[in-house]
PDB file of N, CA and C in Angstrom:
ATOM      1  N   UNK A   1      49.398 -57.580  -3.704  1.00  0.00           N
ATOM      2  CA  UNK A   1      49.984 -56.547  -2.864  1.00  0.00           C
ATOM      3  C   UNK A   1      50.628 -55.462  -3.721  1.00  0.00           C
ATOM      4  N   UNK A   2      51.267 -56.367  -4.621  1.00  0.00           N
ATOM      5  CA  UNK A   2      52.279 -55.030  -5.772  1.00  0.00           C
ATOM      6  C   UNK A   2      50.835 -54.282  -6.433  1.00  0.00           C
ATOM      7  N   UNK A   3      49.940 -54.868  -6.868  1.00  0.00           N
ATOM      8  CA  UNK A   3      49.144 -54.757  -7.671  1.00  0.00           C
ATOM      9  C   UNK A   3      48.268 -52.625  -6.889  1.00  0.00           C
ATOM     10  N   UNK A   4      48.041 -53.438  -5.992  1.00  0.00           N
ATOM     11  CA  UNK A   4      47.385 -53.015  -4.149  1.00  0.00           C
ATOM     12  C   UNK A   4      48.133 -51.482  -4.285  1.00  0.00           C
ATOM     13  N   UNK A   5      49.397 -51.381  -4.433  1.00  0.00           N
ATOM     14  CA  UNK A   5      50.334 -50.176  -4.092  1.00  0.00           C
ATOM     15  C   UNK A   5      50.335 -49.238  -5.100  1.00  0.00           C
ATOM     16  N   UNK A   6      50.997 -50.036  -6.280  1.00  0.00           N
ATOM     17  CA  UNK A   6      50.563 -49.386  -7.638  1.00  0.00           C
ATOM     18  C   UNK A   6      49.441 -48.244  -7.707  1.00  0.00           C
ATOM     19  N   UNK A   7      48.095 -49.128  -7.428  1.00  0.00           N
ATOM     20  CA  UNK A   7      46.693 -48.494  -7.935  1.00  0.00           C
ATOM     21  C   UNK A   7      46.890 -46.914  -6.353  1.00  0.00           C
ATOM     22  N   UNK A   8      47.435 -47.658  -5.410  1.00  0.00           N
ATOM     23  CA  UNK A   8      47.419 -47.013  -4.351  1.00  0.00           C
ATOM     24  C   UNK A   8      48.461 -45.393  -4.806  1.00  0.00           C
ATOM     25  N   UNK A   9      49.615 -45.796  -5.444  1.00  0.00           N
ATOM     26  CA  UNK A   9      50.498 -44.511  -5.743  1.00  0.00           C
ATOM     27  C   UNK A   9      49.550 -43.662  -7.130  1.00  0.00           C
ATOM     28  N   UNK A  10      49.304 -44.506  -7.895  1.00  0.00           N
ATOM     29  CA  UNK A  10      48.618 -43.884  -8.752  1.00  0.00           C
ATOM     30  C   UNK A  10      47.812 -43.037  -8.160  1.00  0.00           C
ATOM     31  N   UNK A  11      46.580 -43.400  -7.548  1.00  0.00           N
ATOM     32  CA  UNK A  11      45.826 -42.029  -7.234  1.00  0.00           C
ATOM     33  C   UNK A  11      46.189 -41.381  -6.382  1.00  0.00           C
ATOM     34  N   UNK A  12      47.418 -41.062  -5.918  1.00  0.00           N
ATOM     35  CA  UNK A  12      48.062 -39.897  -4.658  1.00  0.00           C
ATOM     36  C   UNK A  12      48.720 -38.895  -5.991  1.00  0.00           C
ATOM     37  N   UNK A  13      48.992 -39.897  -7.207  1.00  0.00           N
ATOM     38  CA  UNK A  13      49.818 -38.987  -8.286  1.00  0.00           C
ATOM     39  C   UNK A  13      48.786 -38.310  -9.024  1.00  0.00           C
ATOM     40  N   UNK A  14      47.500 -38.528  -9.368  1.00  0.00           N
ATOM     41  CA  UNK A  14      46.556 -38.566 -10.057  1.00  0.00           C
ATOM     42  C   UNK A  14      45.543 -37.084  -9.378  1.00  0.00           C
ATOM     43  N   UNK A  15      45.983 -37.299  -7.735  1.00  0.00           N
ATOM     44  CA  UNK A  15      45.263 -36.138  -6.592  1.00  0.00           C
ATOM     45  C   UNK A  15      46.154 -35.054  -6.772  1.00  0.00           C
ATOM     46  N   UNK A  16      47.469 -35.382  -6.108  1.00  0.00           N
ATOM     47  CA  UNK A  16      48.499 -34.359  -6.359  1.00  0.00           C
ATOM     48  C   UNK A  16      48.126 -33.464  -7.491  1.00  0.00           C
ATOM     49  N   UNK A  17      48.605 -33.923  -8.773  1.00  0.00           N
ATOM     50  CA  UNK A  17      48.028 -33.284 -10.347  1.00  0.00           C
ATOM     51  C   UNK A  17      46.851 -32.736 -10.332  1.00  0.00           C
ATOM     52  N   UNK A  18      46.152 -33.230  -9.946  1.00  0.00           N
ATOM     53  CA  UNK A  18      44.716 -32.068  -9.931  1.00  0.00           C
ATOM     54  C   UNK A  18      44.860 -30.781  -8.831  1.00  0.00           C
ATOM     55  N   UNK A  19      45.250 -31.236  -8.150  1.00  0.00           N
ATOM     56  CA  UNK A  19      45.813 -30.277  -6.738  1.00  0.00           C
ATOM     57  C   UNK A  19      46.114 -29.125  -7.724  1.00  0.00           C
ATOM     58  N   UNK A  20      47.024 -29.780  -7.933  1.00  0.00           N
ATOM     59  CA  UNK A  20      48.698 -28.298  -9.244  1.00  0.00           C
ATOM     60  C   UNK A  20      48.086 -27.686  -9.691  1.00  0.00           C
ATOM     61  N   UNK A  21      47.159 -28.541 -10.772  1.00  0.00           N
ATOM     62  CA  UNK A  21      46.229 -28.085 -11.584  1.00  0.00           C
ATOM     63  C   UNK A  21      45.499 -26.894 -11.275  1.00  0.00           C
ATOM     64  N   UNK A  22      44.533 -27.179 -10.225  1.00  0.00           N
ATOM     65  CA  UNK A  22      43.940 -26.085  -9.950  1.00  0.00           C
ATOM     66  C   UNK A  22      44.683 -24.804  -9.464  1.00  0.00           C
ATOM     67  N   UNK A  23      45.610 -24.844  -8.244  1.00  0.00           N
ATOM     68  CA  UNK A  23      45.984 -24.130  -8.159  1.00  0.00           C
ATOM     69  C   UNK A  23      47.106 -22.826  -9.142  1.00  0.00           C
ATOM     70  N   UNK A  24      47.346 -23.773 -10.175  1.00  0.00           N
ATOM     71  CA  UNK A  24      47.737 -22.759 -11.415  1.00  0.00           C
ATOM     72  C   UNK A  24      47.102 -21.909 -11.544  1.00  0.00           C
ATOM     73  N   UNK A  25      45.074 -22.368 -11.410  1.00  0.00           N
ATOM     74  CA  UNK A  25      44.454 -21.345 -12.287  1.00  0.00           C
ATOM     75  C   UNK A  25      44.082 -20.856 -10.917  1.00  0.00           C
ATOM     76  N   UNK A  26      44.333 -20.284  -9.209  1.00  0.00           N
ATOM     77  CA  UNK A  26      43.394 -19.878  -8.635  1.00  0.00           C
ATOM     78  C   UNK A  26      44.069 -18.430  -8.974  1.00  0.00           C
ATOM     79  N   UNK A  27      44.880 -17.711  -9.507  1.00  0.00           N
ATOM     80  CA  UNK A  27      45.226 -16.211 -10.204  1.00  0.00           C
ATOM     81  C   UNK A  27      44.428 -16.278 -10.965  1.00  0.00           C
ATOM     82  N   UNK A  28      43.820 -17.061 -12.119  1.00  0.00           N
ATOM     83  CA  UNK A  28      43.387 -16.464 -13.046  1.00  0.00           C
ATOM     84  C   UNK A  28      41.679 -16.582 -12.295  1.00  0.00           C
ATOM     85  N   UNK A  29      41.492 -17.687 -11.250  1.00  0.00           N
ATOM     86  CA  UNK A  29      39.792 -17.148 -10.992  1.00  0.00           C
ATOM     87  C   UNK A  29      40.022 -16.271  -9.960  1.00  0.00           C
ATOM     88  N   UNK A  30      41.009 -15.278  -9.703  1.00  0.00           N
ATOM     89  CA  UNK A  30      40.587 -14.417  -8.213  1.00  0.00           C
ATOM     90  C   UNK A  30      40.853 -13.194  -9.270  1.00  0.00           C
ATOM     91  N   UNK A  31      41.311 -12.858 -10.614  1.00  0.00           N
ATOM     92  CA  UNK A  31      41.151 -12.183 -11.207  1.00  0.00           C
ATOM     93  C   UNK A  31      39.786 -11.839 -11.717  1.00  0.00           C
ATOM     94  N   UNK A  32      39.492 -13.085 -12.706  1.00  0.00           N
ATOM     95  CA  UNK A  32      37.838 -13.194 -12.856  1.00  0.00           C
ATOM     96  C   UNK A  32      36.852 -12.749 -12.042  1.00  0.00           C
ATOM     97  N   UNK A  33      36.830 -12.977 -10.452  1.00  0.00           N
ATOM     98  CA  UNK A  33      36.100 -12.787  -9.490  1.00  0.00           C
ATOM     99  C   UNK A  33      36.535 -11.007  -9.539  1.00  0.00           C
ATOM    100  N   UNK A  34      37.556 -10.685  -9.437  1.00  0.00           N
ATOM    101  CA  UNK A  34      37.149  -9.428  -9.572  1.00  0.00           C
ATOM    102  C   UNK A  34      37.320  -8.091 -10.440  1.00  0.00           C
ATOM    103  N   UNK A  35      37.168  -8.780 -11.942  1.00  0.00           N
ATOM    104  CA  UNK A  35      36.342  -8.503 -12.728  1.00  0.00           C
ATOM    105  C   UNK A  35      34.959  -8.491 -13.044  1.00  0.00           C
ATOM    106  N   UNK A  36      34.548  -9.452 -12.579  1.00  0.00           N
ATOM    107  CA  UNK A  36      32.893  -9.346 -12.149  1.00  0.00           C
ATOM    108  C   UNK A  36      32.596  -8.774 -11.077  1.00  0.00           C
ATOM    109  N   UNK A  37      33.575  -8.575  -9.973  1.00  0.00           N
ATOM    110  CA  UNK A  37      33.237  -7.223  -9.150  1.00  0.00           C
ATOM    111  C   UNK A  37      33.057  -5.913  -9.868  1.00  0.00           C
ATOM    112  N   UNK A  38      34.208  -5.287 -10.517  1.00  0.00           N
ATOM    113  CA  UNK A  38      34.126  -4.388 -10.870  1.00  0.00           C
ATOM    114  C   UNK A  38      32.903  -3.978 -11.479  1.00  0.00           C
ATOM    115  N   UNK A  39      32.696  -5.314 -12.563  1.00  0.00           N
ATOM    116  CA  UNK A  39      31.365  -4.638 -13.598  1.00  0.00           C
ATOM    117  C   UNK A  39      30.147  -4.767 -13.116  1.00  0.00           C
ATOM    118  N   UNK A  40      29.514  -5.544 -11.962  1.00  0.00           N
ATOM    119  CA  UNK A  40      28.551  -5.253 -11.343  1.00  0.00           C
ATOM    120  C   UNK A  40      28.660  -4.116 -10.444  1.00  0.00           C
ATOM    121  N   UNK A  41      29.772  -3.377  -9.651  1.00  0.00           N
ATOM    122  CA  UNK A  41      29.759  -2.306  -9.504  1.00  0.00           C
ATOM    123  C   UNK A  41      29.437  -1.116 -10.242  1.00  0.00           C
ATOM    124  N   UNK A  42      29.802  -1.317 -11.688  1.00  0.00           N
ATOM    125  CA  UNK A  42      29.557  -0.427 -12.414  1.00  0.00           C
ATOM    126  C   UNK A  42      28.475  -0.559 -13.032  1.00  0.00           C
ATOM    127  N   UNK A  43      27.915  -1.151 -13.153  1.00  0.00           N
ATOM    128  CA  UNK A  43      26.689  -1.298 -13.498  1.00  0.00           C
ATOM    129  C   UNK A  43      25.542  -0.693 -12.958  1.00  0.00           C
ATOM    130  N   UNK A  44      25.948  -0.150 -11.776  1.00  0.00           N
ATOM    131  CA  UNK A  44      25.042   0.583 -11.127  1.00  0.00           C
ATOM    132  C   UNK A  44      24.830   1.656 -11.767  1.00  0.00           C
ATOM    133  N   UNK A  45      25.461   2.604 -12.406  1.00  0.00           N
ATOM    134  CA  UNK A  45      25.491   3.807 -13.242  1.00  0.00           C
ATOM    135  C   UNK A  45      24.169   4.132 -14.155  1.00  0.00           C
ATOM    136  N   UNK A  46      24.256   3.108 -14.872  1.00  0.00           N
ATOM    137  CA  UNK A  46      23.799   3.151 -15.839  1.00  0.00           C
ATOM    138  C   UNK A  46      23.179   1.513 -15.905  1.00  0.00           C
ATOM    139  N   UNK A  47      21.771   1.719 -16.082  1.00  0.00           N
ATOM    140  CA  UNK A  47      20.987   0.249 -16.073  1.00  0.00           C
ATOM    141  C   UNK A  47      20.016   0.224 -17.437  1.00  0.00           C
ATOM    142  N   UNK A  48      20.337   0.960 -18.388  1.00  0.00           N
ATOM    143  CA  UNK A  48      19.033   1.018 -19.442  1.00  0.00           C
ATOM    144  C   UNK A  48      19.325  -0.549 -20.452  1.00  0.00           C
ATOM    145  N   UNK A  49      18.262  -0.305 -21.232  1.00  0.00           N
ATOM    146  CA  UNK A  49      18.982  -1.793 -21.973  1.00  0.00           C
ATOM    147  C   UNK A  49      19.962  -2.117 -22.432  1.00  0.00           C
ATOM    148  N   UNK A  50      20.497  -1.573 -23.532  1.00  0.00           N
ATOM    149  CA  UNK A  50      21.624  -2.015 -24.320  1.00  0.00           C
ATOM    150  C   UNK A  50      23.025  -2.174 -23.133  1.00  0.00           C
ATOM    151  N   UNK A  51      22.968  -0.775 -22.436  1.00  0.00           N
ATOM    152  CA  UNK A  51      24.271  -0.929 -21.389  1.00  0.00           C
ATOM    153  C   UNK A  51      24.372  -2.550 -20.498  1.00  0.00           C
ATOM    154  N   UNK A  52      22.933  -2.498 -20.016  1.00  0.00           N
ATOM    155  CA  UNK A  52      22.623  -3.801 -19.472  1.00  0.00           C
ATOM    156  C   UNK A  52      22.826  -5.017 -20.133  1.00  0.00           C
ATOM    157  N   UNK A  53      22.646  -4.987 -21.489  1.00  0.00           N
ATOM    158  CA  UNK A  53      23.027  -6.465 -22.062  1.00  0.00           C
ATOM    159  C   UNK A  53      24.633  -6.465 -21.940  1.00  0.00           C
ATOM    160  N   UNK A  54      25.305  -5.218 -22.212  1.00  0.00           N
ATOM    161  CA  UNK A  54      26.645  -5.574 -22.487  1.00  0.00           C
ATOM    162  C   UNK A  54      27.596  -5.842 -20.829  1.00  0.00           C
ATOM    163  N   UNK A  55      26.713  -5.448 -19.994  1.00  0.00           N
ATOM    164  CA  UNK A  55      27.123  -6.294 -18.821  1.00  0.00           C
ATOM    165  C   UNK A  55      26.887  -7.447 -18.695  1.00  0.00           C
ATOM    166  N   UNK A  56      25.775  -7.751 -18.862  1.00  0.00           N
ATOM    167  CA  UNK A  56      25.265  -9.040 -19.201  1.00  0.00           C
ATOM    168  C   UNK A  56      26.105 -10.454 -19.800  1.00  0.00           C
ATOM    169  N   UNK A  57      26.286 -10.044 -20.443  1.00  0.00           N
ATOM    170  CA  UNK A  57      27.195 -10.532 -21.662  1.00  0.00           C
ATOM    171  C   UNK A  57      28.452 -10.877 -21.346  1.00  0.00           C
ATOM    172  N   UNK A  58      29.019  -9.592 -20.641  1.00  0.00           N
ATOM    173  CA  UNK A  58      30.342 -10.068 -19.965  1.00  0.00           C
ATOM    174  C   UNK A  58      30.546 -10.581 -19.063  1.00  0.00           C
ATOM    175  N   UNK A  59      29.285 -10.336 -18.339  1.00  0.00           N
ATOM    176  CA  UNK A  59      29.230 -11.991 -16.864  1.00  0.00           C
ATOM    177  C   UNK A  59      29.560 -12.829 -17.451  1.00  0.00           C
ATOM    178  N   UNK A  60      28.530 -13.332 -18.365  1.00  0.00           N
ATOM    179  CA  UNK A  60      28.165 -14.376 -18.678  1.00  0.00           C
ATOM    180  C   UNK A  60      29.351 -15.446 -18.812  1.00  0.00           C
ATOM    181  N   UNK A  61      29.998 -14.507 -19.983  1.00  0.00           N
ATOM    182  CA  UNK A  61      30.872 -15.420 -20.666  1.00  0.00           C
ATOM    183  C   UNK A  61      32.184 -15.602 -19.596  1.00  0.00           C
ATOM    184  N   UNK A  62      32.101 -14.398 -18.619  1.00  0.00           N
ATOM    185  CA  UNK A  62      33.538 -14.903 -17.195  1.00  0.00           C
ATOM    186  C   UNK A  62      33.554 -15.610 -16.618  1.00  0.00           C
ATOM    187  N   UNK A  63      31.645 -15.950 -16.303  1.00  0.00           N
ATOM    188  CA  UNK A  63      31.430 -17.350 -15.803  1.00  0.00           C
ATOM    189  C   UNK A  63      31.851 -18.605 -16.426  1.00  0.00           C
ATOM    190  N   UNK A  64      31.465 -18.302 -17.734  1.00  0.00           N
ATOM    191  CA  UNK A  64      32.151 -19.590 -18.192  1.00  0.00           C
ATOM    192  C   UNK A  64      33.014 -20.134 -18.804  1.00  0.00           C
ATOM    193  N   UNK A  65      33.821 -18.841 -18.738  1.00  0.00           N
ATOM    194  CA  UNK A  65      35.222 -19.362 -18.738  1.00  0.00           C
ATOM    195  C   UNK A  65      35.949 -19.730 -17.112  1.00  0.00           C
ATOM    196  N   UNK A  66      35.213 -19.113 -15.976  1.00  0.00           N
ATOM    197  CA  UNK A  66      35.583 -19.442 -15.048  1.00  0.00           C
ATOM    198  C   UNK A  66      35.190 -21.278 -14.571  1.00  0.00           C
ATOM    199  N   UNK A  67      33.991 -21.498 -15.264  1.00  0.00           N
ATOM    200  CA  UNK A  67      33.515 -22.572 -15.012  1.00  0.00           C
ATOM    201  C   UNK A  67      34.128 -23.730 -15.308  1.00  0.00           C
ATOM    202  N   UNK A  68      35.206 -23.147 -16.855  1.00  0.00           N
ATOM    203  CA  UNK A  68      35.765 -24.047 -17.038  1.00  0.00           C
ATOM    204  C   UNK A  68      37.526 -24.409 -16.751  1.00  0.00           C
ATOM    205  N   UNK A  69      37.955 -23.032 -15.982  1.00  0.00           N
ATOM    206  CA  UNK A  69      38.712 -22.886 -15.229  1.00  0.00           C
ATOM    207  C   UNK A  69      39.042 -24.317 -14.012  1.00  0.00           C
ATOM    208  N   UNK A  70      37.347 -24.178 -13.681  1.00  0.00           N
ATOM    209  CA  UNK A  70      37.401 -25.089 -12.432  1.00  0.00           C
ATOM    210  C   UNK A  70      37.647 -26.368 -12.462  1.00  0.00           C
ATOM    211  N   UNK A  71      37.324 -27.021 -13.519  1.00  0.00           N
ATOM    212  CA  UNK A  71      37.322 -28.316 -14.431  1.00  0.00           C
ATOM    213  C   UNK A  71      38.996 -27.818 -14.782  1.00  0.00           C
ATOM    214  N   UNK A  72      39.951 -27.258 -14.710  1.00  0.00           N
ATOM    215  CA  UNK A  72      41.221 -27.569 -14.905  1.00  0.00           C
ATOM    216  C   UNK A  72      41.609 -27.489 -16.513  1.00  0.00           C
ATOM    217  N   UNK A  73      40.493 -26.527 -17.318  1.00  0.00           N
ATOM    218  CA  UNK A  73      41.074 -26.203 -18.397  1.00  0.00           C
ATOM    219  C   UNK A  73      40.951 -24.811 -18.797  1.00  0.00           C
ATOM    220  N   UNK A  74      41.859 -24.550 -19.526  1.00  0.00           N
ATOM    221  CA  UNK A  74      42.285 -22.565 -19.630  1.00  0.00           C
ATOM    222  C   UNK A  74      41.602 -22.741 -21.199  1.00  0.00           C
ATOM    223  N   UNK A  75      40.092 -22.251 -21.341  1.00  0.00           N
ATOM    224  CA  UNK A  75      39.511 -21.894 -22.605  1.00  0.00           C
ATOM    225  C   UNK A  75      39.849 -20.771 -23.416  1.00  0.00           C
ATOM    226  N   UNK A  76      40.509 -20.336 -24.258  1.00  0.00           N
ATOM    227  CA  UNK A  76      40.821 -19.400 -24.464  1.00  0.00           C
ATOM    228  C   UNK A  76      40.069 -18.754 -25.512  1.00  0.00           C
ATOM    229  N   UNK A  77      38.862 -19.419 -25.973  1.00  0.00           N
ATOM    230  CA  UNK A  77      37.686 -18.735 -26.738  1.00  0.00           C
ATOM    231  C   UNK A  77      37.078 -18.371 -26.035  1.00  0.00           C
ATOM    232  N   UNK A  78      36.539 -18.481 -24.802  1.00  0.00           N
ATOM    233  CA  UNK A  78      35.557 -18.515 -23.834  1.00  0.00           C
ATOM    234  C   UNK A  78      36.318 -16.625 -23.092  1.00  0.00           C
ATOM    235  N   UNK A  79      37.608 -17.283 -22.850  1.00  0.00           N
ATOM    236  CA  UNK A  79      38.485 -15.813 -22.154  1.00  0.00           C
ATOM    237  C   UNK A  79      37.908 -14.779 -23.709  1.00  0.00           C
ATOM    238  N   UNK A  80      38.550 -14.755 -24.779  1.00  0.00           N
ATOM    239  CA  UNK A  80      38.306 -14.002 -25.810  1.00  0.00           C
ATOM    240  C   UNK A  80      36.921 -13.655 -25.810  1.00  0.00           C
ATOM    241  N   UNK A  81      35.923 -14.008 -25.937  1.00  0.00           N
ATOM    242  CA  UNK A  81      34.483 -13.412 -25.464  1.00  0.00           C
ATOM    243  C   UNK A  81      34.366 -12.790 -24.710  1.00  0.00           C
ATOM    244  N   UNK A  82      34.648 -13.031 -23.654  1.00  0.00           N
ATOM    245  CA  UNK A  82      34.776 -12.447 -21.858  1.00  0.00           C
ATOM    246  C   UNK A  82      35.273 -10.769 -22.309  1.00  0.00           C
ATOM    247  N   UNK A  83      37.060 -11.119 -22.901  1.00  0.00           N
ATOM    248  CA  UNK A  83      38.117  -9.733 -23.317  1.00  0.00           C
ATOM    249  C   UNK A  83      36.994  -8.857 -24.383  1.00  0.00           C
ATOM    250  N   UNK A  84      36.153  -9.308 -24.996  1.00  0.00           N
ATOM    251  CA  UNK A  84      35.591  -8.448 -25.967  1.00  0.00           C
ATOM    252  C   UNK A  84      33.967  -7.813 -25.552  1.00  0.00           C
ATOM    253  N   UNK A  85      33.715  -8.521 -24.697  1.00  0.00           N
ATOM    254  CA  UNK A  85      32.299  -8.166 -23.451  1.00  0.00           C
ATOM    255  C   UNK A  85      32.852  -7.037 -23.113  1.00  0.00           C
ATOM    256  N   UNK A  86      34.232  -7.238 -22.051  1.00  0.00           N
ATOM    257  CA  UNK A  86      34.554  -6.042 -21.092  1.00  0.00           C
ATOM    258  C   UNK A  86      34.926  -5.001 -22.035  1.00  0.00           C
ATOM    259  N   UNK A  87      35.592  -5.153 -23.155  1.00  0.00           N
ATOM    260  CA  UNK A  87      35.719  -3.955 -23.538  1.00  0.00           C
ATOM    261  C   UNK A  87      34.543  -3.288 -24.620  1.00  0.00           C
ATOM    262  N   UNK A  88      33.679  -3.699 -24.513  1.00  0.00           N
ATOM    263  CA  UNK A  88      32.446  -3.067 -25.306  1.00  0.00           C
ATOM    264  C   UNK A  88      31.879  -2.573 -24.478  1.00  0.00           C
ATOM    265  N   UNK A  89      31.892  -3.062 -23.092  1.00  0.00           N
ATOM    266  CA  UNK A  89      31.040  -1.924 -22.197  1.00  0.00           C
ATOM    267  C   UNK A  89      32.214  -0.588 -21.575  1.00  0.00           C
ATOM    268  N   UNK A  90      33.259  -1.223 -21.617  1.00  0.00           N
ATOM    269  CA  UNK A  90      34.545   0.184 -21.560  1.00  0.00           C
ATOM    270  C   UNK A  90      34.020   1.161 -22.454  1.00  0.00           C
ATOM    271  N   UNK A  91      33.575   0.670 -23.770  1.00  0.00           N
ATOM    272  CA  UNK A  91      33.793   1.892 -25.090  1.00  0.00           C
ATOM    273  C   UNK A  91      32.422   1.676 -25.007  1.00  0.00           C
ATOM    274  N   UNK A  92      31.868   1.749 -24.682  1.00  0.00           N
ATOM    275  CA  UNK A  92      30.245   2.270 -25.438  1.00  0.00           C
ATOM    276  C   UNK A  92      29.459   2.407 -23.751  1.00  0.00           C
ATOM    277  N   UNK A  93      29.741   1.819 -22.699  1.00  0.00           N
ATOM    278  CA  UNK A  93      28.739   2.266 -21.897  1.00  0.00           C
ATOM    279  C   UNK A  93      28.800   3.613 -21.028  1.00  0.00           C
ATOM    280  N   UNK A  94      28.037   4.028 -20.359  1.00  0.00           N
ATOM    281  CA  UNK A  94      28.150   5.417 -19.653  1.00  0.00           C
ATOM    282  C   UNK A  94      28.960   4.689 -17.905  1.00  0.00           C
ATOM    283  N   UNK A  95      30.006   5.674 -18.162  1.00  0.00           N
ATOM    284  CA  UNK A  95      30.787   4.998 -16.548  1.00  0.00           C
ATOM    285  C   UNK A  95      31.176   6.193 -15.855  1.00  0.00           C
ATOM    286  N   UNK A  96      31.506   6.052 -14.954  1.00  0.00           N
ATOM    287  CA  UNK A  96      32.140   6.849 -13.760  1.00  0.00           C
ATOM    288  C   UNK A  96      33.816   6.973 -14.360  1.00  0.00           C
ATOM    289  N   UNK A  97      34.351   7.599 -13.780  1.00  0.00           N
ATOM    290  CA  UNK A  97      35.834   7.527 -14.084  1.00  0.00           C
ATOM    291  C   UNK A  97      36.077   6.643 -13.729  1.00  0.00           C
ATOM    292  N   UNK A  98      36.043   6.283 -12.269  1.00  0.00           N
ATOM    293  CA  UNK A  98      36.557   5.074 -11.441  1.00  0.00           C
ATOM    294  C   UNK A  98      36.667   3.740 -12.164  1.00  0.00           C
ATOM    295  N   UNK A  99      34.825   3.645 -12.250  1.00  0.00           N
ATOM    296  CA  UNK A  99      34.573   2.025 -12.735  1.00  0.00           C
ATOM    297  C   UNK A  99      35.480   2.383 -14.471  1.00  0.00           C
ATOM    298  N   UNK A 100      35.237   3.537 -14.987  1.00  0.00           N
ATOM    299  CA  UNK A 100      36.350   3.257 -16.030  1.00  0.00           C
ATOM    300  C   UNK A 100      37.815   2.926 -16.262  1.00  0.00           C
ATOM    301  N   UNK A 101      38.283   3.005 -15.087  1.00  0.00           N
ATOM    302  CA  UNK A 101      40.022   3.137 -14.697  1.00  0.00           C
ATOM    303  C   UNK A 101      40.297   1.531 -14.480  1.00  0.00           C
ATOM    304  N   UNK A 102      38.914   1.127 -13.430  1.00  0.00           N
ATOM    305  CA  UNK A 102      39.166  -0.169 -13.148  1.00  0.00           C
ATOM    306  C   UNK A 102      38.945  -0.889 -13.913  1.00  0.00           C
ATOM    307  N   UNK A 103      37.889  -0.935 -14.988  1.00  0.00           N
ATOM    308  CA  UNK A 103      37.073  -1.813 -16.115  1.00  0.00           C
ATOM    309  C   UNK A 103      38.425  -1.845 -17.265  1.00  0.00           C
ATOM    310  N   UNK A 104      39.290  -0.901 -17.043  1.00  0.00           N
ATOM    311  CA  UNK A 104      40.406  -0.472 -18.376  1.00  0.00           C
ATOM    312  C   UNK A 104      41.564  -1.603 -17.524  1.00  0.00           C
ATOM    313  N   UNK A 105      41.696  -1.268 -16.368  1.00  0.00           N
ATOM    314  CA  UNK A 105      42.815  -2.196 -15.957  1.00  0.00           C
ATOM    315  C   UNK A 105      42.923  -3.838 -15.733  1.00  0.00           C
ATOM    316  N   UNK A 106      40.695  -4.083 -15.459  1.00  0.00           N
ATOM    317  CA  UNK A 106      40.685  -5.431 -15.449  1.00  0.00           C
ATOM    318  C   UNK A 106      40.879  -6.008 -16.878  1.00  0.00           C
ATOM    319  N   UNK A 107      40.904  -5.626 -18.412  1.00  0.00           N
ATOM    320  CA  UNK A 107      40.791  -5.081 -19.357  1.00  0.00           C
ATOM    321  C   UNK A 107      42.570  -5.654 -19.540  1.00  0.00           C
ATOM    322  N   UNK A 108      43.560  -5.011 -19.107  1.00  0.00           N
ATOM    323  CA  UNK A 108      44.504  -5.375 -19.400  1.00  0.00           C
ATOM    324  C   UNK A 108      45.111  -6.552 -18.917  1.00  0.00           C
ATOM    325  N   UNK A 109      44.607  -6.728 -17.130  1.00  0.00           N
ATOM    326  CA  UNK A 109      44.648  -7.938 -16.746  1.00  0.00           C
ATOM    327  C   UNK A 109      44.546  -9.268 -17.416  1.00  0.00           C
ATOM    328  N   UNK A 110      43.157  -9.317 -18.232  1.00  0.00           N
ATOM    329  CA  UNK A 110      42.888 -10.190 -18.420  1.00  0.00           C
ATOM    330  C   UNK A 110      43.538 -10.378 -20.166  1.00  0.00           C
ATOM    331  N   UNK A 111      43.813  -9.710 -20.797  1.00  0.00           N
ATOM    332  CA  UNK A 111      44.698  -9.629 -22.104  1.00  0.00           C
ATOM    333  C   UNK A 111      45.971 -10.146 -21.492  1.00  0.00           C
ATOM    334  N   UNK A 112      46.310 -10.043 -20.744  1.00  0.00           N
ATOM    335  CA  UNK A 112      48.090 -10.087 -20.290  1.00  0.00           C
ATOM    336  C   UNK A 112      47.889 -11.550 -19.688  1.00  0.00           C
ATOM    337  N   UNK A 113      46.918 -11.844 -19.168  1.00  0.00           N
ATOM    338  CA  UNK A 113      46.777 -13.618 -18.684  1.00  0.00           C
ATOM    339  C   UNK A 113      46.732 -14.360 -19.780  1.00  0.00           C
ATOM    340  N   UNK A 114      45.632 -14.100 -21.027  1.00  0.00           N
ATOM    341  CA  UNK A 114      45.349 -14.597 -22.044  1.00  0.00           C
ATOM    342  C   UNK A 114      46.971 -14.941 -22.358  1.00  0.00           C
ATOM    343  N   UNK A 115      47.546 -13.500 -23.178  1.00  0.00           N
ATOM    344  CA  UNK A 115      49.230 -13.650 -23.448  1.00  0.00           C
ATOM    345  C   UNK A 115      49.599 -14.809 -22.799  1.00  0.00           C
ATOM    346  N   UNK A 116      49.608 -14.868 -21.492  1.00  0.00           N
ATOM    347  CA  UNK A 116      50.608 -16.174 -20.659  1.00  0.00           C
ATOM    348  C   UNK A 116      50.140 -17.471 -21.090  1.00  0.00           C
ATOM    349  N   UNK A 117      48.981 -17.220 -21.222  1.00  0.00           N
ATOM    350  CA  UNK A 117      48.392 -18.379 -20.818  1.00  0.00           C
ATOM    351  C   UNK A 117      47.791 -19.432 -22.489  1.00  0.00           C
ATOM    352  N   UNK A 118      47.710 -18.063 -23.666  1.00  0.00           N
ATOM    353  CA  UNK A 118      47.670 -18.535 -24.517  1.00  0.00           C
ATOM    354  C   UNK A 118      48.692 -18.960 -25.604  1.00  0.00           C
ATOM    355  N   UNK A 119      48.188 -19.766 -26.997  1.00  0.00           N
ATOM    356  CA  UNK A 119      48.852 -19.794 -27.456  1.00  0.00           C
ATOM    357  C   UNK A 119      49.475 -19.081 -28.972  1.00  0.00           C
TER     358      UNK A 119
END
């Protein structure tokens, strides 16, 4: 019975904690999410190759730092790829003002999470 309760509190403590867990990071994936708004918005501009890889590129790697977001861990090589994607298509691709204002601010967003969040 003791045995029974134990295993029983354990995984309510074990659920809880993952609960926390995630919800720590749902700021940093509703950020992500729209950062990959932005740059598929902007992407519309301009579709030739090179611009296109460097969107490319910065999906990529938001995904998977988001991916590993979800799994309940804050990668912070994975974010650093992501921070150096977005800003290579800031400085080198052809943008609108707009998608530039926003691409500059998701840009700081995600530097200023890193800060919190790194070490």
């Amino acid at each position: 019975m003791l045995r029974s309760l134990l295993v029983c509190a354990m995984g309510v403590v074990l659920a809880f904690g993952l609960r926390a867990q995630s919800t720590a990071f749902d700021g940093a994936r509703s950020l992500v999410d729209r950062v990959q708004s932005d740059l598929k918005q902007a992407s519309h501009t301009d579709r030739s190759g090179k611009n296109m890889e460097r969107y490319e590129n910065a999906q990529k790697h938001l995904s998977e730092f988001d991916r590993e977001l979800a799994k309940g861990k804050f990668d912070k090589d994975k974010l650093d790829d992501a921070i150096n994607d977005v800003k290579n298509v800031v400085e080198h691709n052809t943008l609108t003002p707009g998608d530039r204002d926003a691409l500059t601010r998701d840009l700081e967003d995600l530097r200023a999470m890193r800060a919190r969040r790194g070490v």
